[in-house]
C-alpha atoms as a PDB file:
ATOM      1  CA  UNK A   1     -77.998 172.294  69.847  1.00  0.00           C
ATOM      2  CA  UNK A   2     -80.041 170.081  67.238  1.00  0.00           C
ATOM      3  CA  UNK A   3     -83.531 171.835  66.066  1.00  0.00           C
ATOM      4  CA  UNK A   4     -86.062 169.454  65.803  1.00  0.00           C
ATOM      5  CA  UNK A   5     -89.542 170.261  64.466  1.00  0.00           C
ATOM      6  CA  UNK A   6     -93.042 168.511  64.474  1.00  0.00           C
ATOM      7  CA  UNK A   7     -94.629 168.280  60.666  1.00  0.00           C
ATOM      8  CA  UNK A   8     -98.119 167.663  60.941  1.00  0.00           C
ATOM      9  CA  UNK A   9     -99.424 169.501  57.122  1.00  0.00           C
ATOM     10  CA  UNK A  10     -98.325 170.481  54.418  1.00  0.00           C
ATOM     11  CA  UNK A  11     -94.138 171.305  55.177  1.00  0.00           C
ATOM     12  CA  UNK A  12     -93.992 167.753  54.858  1.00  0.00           C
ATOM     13  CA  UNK A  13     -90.767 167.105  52.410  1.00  0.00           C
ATOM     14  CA  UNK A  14     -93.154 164.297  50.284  1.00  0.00           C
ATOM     15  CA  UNK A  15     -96.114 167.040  49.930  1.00  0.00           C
ATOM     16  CA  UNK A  16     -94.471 170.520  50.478  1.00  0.00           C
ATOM     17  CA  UNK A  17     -96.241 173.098  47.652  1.00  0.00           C
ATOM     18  CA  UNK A  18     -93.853 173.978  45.150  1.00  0.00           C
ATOM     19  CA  UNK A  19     -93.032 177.280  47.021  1.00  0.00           C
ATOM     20  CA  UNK A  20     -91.520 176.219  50.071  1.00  0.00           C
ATOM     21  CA  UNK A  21     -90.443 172.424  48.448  1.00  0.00           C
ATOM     22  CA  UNK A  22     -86.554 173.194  48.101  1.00  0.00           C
ATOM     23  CA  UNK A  23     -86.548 173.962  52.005  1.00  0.00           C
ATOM     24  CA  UNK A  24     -88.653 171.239  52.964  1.00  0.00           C
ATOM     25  CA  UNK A  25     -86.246 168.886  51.120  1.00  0.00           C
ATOM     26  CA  UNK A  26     -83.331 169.714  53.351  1.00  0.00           C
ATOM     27  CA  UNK A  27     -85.356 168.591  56.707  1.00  0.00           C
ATOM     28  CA  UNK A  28     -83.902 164.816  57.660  1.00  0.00           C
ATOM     29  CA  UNK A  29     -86.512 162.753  58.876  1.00  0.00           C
ATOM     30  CA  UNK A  30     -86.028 161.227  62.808  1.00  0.00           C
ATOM     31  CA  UNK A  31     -89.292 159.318  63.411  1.00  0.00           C
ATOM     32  CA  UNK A  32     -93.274 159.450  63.757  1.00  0.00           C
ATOM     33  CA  UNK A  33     -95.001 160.735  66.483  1.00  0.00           C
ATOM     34  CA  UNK A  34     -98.016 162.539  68.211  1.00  0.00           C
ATOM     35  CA  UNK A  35     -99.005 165.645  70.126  1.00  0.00           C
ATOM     36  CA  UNK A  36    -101.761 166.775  71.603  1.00  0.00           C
ATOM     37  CA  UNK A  37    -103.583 168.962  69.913  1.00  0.00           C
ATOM     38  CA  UNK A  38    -106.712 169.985  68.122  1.00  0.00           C
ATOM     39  CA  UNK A  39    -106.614 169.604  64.178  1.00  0.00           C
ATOM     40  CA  UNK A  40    -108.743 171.935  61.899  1.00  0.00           C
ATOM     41  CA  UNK A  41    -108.823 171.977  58.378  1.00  0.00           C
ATOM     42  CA  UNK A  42    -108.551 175.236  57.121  1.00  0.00           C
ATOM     43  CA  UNK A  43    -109.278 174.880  53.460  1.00  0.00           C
ATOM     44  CA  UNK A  44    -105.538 174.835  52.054  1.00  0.00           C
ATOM     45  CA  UNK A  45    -103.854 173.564  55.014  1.00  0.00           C
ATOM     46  CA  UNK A  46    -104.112 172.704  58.419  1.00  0.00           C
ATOM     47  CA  UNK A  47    -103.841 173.871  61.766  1.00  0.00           C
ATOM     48  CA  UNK A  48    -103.160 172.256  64.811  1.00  0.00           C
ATOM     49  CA  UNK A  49    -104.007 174.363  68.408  1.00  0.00           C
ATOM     50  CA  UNK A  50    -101.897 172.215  70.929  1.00  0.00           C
ATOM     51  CA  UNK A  51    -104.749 171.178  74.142  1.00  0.00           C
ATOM     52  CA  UNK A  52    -103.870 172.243  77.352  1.00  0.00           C
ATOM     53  CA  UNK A  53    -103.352 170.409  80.613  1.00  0.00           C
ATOM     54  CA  UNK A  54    -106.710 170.861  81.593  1.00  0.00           C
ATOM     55  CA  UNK A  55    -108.010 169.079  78.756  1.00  0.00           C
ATOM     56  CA  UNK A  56    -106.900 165.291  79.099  1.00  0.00           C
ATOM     57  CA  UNK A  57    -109.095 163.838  76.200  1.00  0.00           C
ATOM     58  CA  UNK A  58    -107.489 165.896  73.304  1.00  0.00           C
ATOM     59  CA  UNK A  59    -106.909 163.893  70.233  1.00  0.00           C
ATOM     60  CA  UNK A  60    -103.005 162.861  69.320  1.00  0.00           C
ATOM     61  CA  UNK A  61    -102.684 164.150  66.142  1.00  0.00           C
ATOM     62  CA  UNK A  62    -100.125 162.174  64.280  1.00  0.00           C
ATOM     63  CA  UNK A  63     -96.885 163.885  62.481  1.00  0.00           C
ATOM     64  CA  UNK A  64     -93.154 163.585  62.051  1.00  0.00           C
ATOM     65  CA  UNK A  65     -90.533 164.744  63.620  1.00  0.00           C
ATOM     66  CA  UNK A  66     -87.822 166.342  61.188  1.00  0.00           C
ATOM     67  CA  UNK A  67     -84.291 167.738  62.133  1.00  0.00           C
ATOM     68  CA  UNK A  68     -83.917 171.127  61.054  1.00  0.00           C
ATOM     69  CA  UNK A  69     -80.029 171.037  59.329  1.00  0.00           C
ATOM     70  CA  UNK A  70     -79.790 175.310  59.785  1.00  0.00           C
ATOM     71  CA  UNK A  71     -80.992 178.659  60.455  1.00  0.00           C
ATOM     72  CA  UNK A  72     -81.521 179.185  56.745  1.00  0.00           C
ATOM     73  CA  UNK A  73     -84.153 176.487  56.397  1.00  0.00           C
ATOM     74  CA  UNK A  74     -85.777 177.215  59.888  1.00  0.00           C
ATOM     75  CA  UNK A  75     -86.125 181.137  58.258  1.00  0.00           C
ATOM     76  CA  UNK A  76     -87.657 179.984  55.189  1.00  0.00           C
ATOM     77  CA  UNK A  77     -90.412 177.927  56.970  1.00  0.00           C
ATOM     78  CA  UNK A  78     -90.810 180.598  59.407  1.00  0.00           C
ATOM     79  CA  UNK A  79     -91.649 182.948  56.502  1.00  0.00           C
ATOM     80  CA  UNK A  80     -93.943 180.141  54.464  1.00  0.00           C
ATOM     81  CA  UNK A  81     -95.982 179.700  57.822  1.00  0.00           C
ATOM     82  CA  UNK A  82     -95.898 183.764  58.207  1.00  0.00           C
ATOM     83  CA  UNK A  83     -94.360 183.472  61.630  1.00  0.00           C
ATOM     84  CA  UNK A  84     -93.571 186.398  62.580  1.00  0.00           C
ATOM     85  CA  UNK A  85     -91.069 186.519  65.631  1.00  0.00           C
ATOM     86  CA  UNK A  86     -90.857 190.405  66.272  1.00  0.00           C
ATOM     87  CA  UNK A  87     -94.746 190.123  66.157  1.00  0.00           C
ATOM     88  CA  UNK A  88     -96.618 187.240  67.078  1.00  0.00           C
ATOM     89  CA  UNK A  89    -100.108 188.687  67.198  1.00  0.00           C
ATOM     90  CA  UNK A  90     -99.831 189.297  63.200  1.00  0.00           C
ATOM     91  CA  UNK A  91     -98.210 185.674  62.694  1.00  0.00           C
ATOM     92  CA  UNK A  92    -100.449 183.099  60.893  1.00  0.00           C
ATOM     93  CA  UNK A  93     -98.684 180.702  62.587  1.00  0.00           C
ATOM     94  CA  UNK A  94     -96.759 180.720  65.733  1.00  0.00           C
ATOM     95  CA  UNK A  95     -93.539 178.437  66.400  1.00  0.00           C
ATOM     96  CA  UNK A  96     -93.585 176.945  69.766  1.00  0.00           C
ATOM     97  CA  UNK A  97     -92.422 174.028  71.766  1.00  0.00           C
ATOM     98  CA  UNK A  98     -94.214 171.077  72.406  1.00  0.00           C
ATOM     99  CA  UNK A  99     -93.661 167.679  73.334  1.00  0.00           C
ATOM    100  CA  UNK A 100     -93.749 164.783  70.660  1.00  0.00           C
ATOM    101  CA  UNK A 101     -94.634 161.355  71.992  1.00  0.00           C
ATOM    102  CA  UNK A 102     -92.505 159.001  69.138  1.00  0.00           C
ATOM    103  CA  UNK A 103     -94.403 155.510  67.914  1.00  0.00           C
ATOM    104  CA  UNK A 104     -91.671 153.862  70.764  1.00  0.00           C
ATOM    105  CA  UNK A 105     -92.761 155.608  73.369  1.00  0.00           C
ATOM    106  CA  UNK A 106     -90.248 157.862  73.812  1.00  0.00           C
ATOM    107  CA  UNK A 107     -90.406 162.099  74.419  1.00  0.00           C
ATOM    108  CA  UNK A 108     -88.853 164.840  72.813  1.00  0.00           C
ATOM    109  CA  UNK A 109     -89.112 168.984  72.704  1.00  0.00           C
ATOM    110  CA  UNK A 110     -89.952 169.879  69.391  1.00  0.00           C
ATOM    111  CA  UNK A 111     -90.970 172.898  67.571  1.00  0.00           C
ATOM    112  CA  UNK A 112     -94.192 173.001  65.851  1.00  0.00           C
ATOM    113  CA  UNK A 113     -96.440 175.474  64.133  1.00  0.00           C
ATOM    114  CA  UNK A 114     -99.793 176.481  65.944  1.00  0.00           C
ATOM    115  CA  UNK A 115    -102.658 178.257  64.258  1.00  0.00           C
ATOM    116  CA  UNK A 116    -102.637 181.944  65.622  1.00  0.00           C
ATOM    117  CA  UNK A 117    -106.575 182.346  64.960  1.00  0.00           C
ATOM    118  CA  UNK A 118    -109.888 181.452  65.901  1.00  0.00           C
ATOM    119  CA  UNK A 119    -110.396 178.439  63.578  1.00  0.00           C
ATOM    120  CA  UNK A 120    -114.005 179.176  63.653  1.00  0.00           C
END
């Protein structure tokens, strides 16, 4: 089954830091698209904490979706975005599925990394 995953920052292959730049390369672009979500900046980067049900007026904050060619490259952003699987509640960032509204319309399960703190 396909991995597909929701760039919203800085994995983006066109402004990926120099660190994590060879895996970001290797991501094949599929199309634009939006998820809820609040944005913060953070300084460096950004972080997106995906709204709720119960909050209908959450902006759409805009990204692309990127197909994720192996488990390689899906480790190596993991570890960029300190996602830690065996322990979320030290992970930066947590991976998790959302859904991507596309420019067309259309609706797709993606991965996408969430802030794991109080971006206070």
């Amino acid at each position: 089954m396909p991995t597909y995953l929701f760039i919203y920052g800085t994995l983006h292959p066109d402004r990926a830091p120099a660190e994590i730049a060879s895996a970001a390369r290797r991501l094949q672009p599929i199309g634009r698209g939006t998820i809820r979500a609040r944005l913060y900046n953070l300084g460096e980067y950004p972080g997106a904490i995906l709204a709720d049900d119960t909050d209908p007026a959450a902006p759409a904050v805009p990204g692309e979706v990127f197909l994720v060619p192996d488990a390689a490259t899906l480790s190596a952003l993991d570890a960029y975005e300190d996602y830690r699987p065996d322990s979320p509640t030290d992970s930066l960032f947590l991976r998790t599925k959302t859904v991507v509204t596309f420019d067309d319309g259309s609706r797709k399960s993606c991965w996408v990394y969430v802030y794991n703190r109080d971006p206070r």
